[in-house]
Protein backbone atom coordinates (compact mmCIF):
# COMPACT_ATOMS: atom_id res chain seq x y z
CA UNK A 1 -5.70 -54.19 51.55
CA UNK A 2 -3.04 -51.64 50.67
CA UNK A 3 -2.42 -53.54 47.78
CA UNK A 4 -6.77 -52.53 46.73
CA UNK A 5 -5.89 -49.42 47.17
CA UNK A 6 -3.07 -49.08 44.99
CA UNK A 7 -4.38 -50.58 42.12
CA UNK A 8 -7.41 -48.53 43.31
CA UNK A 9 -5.89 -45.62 42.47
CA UNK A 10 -3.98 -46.55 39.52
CA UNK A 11 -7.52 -46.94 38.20
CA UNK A 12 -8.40 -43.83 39.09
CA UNK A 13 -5.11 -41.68 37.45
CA UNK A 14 -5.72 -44.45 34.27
CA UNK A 15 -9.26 -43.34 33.86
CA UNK A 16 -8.86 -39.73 34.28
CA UNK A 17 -6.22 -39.98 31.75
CA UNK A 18 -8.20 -41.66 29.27
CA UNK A 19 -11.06 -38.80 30.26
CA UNK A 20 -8.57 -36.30 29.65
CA UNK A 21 -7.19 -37.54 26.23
CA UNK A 22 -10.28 -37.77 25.17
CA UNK A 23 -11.44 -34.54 25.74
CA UNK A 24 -7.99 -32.74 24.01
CA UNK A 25 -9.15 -35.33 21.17
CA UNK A 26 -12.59 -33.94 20.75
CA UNK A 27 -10.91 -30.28 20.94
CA UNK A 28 -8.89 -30.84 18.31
CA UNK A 29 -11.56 -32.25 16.37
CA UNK A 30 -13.82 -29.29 16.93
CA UNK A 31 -11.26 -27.08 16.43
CA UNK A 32 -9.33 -28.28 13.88
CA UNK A 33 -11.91 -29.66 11.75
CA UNK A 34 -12.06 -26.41 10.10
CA UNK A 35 -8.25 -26.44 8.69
CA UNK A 36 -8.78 -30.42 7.61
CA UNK A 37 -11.75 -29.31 5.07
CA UNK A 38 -9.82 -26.43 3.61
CA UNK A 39 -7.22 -29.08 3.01
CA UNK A 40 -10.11 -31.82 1.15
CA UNK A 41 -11.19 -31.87 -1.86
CA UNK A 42 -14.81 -30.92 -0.77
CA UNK A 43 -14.62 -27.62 0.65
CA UNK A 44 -17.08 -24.91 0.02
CA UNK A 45 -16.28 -21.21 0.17
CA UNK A 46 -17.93 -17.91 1.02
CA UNK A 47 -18.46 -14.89 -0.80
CA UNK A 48 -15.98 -11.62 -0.85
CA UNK A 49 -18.34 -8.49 -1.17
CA UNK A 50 -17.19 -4.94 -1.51
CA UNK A 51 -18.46 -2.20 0.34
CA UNK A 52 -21.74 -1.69 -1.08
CA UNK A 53 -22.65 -5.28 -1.27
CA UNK A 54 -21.07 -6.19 -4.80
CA UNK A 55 -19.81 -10.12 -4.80
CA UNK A 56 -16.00 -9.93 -5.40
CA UNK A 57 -15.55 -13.21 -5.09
CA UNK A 58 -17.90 -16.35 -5.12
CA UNK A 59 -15.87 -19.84 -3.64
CA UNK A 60 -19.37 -21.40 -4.08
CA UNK A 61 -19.77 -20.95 -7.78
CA UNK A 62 -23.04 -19.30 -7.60
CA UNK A 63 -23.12 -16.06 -8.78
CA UNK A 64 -22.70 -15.50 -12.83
CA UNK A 65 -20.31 -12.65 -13.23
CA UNK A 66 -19.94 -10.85 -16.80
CA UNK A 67 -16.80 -11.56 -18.63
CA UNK A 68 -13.95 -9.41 -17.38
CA UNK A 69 -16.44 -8.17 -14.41
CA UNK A 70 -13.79 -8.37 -11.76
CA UNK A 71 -10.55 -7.32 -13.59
CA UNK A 72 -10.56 -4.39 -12.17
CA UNK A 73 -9.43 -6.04 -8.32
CA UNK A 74 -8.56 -9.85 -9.54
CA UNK A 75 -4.78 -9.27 -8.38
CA UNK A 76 -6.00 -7.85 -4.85
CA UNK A 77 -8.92 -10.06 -4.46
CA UNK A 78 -7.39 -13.06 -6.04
CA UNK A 79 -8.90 -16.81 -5.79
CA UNK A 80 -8.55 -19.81 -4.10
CA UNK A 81 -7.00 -21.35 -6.98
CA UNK A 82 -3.85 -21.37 -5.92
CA UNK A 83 -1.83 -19.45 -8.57
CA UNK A 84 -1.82 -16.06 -6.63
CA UNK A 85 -0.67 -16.20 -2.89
CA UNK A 86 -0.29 -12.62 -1.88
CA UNK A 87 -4.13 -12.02 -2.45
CA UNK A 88 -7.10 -11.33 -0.14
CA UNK A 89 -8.51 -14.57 -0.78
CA UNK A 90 -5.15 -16.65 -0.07
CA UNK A 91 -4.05 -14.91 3.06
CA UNK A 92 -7.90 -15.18 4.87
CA UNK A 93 -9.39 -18.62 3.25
CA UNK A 94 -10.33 -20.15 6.21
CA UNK A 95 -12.06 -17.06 7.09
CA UNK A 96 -14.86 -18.42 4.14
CA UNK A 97 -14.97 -22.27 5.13
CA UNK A 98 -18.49 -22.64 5.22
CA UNK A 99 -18.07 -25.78 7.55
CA UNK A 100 -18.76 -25.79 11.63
CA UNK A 101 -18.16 -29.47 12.87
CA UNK A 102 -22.05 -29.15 14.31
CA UNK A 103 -23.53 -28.78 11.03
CA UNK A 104 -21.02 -29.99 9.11
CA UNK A 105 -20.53 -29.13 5.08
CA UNK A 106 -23.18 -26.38 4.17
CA UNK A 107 -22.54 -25.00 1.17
CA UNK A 108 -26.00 -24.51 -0.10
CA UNK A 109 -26.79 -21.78 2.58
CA UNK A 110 -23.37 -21.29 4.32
CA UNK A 111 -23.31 -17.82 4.93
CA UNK A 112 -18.95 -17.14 5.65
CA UNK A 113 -18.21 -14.26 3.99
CA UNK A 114 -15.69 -11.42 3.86
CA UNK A 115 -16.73 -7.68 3.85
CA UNK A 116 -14.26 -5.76 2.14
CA UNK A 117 -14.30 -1.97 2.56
CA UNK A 118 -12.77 -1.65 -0.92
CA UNK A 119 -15.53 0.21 -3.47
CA UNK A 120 -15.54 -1.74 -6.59
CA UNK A 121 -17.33 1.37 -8.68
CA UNK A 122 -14.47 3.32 -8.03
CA UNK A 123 -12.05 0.38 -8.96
CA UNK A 124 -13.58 -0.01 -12.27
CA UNK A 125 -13.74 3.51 -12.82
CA UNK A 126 -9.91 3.94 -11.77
CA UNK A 127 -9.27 0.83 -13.97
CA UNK A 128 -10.90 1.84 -17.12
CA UNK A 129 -9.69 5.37 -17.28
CA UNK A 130 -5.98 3.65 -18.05
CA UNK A 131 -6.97 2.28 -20.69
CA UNK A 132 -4.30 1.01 -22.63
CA UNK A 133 -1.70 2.08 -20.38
CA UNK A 134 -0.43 -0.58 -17.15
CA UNK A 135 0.21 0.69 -13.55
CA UNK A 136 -1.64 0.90 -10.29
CA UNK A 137 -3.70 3.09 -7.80
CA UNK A 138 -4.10 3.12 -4.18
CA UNK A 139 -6.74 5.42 -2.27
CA UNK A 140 -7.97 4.96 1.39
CA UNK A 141 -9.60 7.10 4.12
CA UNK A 142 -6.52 8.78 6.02
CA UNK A 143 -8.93 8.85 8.95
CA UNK A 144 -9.91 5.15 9.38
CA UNK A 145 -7.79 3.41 6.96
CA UNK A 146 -10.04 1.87 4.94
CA UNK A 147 -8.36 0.79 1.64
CA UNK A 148 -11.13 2.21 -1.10
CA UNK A 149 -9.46 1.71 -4.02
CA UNK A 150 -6.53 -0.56 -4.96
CA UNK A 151 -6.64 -1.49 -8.41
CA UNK A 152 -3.42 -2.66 -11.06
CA UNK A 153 -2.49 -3.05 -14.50
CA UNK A 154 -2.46 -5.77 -16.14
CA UNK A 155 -5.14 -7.59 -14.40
CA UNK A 156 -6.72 -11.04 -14.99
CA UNK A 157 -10.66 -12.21 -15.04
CA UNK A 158 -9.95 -14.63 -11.96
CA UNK A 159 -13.41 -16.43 -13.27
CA UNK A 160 -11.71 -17.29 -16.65
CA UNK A 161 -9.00 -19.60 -14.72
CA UNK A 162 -5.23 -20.21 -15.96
CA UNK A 163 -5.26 -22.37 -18.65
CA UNK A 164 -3.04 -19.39 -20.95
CA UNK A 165 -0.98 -18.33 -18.04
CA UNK A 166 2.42 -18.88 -19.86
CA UNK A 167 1.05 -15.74 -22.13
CA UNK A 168 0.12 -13.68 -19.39
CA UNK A 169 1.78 -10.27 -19.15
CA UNK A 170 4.46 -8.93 -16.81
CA UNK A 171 2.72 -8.14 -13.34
CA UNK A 172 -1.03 -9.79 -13.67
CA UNK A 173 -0.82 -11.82 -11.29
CA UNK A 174 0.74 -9.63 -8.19
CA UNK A 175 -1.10 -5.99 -7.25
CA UNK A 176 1.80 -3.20 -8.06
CA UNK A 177 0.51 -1.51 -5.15
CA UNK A 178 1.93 -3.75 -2.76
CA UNK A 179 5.84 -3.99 -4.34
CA UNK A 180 8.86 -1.60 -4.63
CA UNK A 181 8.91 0.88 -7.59
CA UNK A 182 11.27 3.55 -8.55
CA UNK A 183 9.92 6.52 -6.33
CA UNK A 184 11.25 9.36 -8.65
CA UNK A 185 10.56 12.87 -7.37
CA UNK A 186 7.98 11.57 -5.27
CA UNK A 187 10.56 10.81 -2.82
CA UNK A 188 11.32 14.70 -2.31
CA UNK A 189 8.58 14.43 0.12
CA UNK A 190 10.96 12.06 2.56
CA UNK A 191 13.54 14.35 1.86
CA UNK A 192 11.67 17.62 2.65
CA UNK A 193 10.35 16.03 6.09
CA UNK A 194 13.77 14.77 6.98
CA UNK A 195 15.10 18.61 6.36
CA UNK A 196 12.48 19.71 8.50
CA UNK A 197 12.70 17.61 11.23
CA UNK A 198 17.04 18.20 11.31
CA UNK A 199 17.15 21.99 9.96
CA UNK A 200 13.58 23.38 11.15
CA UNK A 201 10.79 24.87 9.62
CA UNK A 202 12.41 28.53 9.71
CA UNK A 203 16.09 27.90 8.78
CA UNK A 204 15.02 25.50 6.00
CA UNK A 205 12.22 28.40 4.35
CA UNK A 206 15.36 31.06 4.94
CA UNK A 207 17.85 28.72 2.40
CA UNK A 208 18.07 29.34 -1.16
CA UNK A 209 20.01 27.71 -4.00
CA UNK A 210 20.12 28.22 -7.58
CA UNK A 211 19.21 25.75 -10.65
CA UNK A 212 21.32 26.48 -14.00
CA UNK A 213 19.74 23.02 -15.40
CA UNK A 214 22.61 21.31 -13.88
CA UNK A 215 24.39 21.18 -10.64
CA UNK A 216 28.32 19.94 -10.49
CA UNK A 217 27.92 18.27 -7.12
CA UNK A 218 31.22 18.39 -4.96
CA UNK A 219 32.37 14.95 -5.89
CA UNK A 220 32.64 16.51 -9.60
CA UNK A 221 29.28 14.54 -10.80
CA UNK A 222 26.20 16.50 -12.59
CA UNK A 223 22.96 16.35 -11.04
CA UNK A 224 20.40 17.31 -13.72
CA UNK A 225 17.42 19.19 -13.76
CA UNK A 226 14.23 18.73 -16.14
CA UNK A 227 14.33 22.06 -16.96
CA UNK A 228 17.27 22.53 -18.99
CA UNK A 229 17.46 26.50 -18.63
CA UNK A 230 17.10 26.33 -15.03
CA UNK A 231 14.73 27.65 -12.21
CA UNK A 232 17.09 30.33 -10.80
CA UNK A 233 17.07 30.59 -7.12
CA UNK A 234 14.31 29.28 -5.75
CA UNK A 235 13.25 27.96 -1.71
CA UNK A 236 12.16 25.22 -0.59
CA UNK A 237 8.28 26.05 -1.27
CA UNK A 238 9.36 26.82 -5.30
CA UNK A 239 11.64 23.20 -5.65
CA UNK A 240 8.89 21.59 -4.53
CA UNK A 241 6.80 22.74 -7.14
CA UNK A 242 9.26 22.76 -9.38
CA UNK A 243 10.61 19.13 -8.37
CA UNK A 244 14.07 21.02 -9.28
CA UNK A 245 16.87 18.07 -8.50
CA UNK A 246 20.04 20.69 -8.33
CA UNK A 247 18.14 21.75 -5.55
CA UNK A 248 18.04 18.64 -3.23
CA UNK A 249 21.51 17.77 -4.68
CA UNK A 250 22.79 21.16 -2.88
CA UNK A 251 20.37 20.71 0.07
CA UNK A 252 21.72 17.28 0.81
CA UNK A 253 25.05 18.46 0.59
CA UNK A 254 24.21 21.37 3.15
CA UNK A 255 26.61 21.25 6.42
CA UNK A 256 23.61 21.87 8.61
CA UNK A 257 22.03 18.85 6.95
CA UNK A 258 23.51 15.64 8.23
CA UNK A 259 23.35 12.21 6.76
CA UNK A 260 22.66 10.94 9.77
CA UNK A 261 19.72 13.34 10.39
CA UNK A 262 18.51 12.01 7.08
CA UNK A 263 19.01 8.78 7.62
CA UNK A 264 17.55 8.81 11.32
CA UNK A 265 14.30 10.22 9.67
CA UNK A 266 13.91 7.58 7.01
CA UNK A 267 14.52 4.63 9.40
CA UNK A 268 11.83 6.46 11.40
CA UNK A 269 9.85 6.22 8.17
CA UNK A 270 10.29 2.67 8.12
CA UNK A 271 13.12 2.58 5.40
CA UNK A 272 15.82 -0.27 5.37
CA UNK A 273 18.77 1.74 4.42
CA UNK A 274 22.45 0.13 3.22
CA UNK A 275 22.33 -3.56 4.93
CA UNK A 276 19.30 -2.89 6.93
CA UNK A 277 17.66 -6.32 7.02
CA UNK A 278 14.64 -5.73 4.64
CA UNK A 279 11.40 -6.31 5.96
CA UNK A 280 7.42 -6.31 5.22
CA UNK A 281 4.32 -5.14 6.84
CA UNK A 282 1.04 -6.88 6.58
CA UNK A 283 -2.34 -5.82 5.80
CA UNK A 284 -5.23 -8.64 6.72
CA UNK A 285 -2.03 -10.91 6.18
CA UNK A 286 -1.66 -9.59 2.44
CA UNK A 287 2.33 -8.53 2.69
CA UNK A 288 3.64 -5.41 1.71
CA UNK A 289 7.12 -4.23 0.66
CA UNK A 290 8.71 -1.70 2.98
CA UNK A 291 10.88 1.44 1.07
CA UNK A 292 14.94 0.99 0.75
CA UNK A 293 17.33 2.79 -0.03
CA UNK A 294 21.45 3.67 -0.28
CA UNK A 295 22.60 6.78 2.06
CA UNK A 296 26.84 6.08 2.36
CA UNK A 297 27.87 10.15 1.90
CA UNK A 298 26.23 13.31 1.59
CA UNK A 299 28.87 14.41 -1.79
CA UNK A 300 27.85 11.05 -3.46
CA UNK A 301 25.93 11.26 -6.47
CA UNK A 302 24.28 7.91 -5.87
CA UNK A 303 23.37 9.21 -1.96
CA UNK A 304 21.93 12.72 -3.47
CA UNK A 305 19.95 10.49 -6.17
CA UNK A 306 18.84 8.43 -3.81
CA UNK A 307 17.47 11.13 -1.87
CA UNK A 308 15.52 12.62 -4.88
CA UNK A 309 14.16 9.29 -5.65
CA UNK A 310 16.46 7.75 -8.18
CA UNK A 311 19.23 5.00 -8.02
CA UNK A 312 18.51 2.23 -5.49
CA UNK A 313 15.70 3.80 -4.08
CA UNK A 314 12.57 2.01 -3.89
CA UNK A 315 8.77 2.66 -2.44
CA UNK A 316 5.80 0.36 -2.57
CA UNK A 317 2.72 3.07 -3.87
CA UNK A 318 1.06 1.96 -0.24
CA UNK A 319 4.10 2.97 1.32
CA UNK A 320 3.74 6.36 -0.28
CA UNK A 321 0.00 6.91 0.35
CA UNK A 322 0.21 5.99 4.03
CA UNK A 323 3.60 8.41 4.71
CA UNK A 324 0.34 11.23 2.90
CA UNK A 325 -2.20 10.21 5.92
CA UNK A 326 0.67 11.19 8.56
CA UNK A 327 0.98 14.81 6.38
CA UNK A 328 -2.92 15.14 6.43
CA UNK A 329 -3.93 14.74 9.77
CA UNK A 330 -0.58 16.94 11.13
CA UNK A 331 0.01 14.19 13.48
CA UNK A 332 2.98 12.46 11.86
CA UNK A 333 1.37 8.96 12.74
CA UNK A 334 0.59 6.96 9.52
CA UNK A 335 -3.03 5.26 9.26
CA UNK A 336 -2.47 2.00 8.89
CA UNK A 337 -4.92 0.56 5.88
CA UNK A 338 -7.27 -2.66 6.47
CA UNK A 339 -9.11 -4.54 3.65
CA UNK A 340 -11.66 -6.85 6.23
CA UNK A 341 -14.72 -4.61 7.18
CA UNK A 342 -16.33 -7.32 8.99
CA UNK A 343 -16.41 -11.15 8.76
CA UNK A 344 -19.54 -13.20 9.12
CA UNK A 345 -18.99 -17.11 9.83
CA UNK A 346 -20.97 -20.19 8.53
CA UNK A 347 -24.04 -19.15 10.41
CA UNK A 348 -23.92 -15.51 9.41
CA UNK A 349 -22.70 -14.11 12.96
CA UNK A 350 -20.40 -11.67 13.08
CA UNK A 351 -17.52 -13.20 13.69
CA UNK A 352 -14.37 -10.63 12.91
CA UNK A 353 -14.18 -6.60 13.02
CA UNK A 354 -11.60 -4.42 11.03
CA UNK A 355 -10.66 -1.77 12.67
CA UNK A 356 -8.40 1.97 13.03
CA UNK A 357 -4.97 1.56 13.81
CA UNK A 358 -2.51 4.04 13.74
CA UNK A 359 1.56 4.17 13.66
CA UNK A 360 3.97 4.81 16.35
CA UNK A 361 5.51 8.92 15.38
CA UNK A 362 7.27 8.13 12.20
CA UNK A 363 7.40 12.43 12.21
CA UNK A 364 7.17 15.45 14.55
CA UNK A 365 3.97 17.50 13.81
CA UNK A 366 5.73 20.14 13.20
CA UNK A 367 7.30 18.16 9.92
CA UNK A 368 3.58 16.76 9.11
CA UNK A 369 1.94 20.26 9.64
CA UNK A 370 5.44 22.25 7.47
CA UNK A 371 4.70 19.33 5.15
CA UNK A 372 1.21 19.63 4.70
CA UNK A 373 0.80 23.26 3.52
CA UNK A 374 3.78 23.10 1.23
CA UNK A 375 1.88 20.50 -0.47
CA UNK A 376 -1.37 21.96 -0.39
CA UNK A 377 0.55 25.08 -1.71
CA UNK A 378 2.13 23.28 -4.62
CA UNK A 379 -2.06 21.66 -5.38
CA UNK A 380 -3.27 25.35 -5.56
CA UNK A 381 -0.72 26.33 -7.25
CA UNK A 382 -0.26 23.85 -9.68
CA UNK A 383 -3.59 21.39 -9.91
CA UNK A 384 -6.50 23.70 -9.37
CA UNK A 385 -7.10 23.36 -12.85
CA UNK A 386 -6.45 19.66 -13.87
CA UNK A 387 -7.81 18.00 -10.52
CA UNK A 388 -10.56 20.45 -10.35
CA UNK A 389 -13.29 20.48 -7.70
CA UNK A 390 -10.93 19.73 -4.67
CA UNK A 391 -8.51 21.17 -2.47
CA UNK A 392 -5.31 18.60 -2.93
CA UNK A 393 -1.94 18.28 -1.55
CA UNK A 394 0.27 16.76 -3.94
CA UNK A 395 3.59 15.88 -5.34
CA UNK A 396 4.46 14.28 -8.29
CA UNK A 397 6.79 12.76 -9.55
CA UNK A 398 9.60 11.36 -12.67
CA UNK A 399 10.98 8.05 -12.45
CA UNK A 400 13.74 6.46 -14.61
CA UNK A 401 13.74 2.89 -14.62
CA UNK A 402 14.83 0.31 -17.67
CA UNK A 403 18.59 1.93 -17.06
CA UNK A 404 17.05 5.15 -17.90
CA UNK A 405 14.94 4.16 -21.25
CA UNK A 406 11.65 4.29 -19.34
CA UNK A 407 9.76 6.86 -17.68
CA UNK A 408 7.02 6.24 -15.11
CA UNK A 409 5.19 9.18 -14.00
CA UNK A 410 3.88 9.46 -10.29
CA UNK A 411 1.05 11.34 -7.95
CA UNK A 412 0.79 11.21 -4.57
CA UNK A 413 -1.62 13.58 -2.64
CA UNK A 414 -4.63 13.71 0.25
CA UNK A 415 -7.84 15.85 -0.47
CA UNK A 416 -7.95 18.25 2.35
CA UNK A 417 -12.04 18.01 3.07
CA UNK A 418 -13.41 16.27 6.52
CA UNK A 419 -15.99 14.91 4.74
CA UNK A 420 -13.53 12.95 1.58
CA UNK A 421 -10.55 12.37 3.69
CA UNK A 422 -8.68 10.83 0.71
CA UNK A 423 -5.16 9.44 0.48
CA UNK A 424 -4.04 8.09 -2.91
CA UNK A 425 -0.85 7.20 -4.89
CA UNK A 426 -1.30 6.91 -8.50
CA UNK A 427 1.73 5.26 -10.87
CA UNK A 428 1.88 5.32 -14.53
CA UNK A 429 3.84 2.72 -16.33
CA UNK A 430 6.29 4.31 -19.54
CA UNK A 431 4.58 7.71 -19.44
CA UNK A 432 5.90 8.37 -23.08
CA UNK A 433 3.25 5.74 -24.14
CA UNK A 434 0.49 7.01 -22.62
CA UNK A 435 -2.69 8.86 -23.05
CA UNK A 436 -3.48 9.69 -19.70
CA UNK A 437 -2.00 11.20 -16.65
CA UNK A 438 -1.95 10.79 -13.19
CA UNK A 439 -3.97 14.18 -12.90
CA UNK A 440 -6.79 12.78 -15.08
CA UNK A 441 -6.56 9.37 -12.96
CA UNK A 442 -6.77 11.34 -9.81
CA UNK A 443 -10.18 13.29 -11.12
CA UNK A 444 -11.98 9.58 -11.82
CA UNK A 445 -10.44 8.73 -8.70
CA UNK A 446 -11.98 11.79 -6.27
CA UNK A 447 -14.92 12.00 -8.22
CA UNK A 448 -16.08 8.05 -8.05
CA UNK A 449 -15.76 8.01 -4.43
CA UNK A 450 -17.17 11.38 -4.22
């Protein structure tokens, strides 16, 4: 009898076993089905649509675009293709499998798709005013974070395929805004919060230095100015507008200034500084550079270069247009940008929500707020005229790269109007070769998502 019973319940354990494999098994079935047809040959894909319901990208084949109809965000958007990783399309695919394991392969009236809150009138726009010239713009809404505009030069027609990729240009196949670049004067903005936040507001406005076109900086090395006569003595409120690098050199070199307060403020920032393990931030799983740079003493020419935005010093453009959100809304927390409005899945449900995120303090207010009106200052001062129509804070900004042979020119800003809360960093490849500046890019900009 006990014997019955033993094998009774050996049975019994055996059974629910087999009840419980097979349930994991039809989990993982259900489940995992999913990843398995991304991974077949017979897949079918969802649409990417911009804001205002353009098709950015079609995995179905569908929709008949115009030749070169997409250039304008192929490097952003990207393809499923393969040959570009760091794209919206490689980093969400599975997000536009249009197969459930209920109903199986539907491509005919799948409805996955991705909502993008980028604005693909304003791309184009932004796109075509470079014309000839190569570089890249960035522009969100410092309130929400919604990336608006994120276009870069060269670009490819992702419908055209890859067949003459060996000829492809420098840079098509990555989005600039995404990667290091040299910041130039641009980075005076890091510099000028990192004053205020160690000096104050007050003692740094009282401080004054004078610009003879060049500055012999106390290690016995000349820091040069653009101006070759000089500015004279200026404050802080006139370098900035004059972007005046004998300046910074002798503000850097200030005793009330320390390193370490400057190099406290940049980490804060989210600089990797000397061996700081370099790192990325994601958006929508897209990765993005973050800024580095070389502090190792305050009488070094390569720390004080650094510092102005020159020798190892290097700033993705989204870098630079989120550190302008934390400036424009005074709080010294950063927006943090998101591509995915909404996400439907194969039956057109809702499936996914972007939403507002915001920073831990990278800044005090009182740096955002000091910030903030020296660059709306510098806007009125200087770009009433050429940025016309709206009330900017700005910096721009030099940049030698090529060992000094080329010149990139730079704009970063915020429109200060509740209703356009723009953010935008505008780059400009070999500046010396082009017919357009990052003013004139910033008026397409503002006025195509006006």
């Amino acid at each position: 009898m006990k014997s019955i019973k033993r094998s009774q319940r050996i049975i019994t354990v055996m059974i629910l076993i087999f009840i419980i494999g097979m349930g994991i098994l039809v989990w993982r079935l259900i489940s995992e089905s999913s990843f398995y047809m991304m991974n077949s040959n017979d897949h079918a894909l969802g649409k990417v649509y911009d804001r205002n319901g353009d098709v950015l990208f079609d995995g179905s084949g569908e929709t008949r675009f115009e030749d070169n109809y997409l250039i304008d965000v192929g490097n952003i958007i990207g393809d499923d293709k393969g040959q570009m990783t760091n794209t919206l399309v490689a980093a969400n695919i599975e997000k536009l499998n249009n197969y459930s394991f209920s109903q199986g392969l539907v491509s005919e009236n799948g409805k996955a798709a991705i909502y993008s809150t980028l604005d693909h009138y304003a791309n184009r726009a932004v796109y075509d005013a470079y014309g000839k010239s190569k570089g890249c713009t960035v522009a969100y809404d410092y309130k929400t974070g919604k990336l608006l505009v994120c276009t870069s030069l060269p670009s490819l027609d992702v419908t055209k395929g890859y067949a003459d990729i060996a000829n492809f240009e420098s840079g098509t196949l990555i989005s600039k805004t995404l990667y290091g670049t040299v910041p130039g004067s641009t980075q005076k903005v890091s510099t000028l919060i990192a004053a205020i936040e160690v000096l104050g507001a007050d003692t740094l406005f009282a401080k004054s230095y004078s610009c003879s076109g060049s500055y012999i900086n106390k290690s016995g090395d000349a820091i040069n100015c653009h101006k070759a006569s000089g500015h004279g003595k200026q404050n802080i409120q006139d370098a900035v507008e004059n972007s005046c690098n004998p300046f910074f050199a002798q503000l850097v070199e200030d005793e009330a200034f320390s390193l370490d307060g400057i190099k406290n403020t940049y980490r804060k920032m989210g600089y990797t500084i000397n061996d700081d393990k370099k790192s990325k931030f994601y958006i929508d799983g897209i990765a993005c550079e973050k800024a580095s740079t070389t502090l190792t003493n305050s009488y070094d020419f390569n720390t004080q270069w650094g510092c102005i935005g020159q020798g190892s010093t290097l700033v993705s453009p989204m870098q630079l247009m989120m550190w302008q959100s934390a400036i424009a809304n005074g709080t010294g927390k950063m927006t943090m940008p998101y591509l995915i409005d909404y996400v439907t899945d194969v039956s057109g449900k809702i499936s996914e929500h972007g939403s507002s995120s915001y920073s831990k303090q990278v800044f005090s207010e009182n740096a955002a707020k000091t910030t903030r009106q020296i660059l709306l200052t510098n806007g009125s001062d200087r770009y009433s005229s050429s940025i016309s129509g709206y009330k900017v804070g700005v910096k721009s900004g030099t940049a030698q790269v090529d060992n000094g042979d080329t010149e990139n020119s730079l704009l970063v800003g915020f429109v200060d109007d509740v209703r356009h809360p723009i953010a935008f960093c505008i780059l400009i490849e070999d500046k010396g070769k082009s017919s357009v500046t990052t003013e004139k890019i910033a008026k397409v900009l503002l006025d195509a998502l006006h």
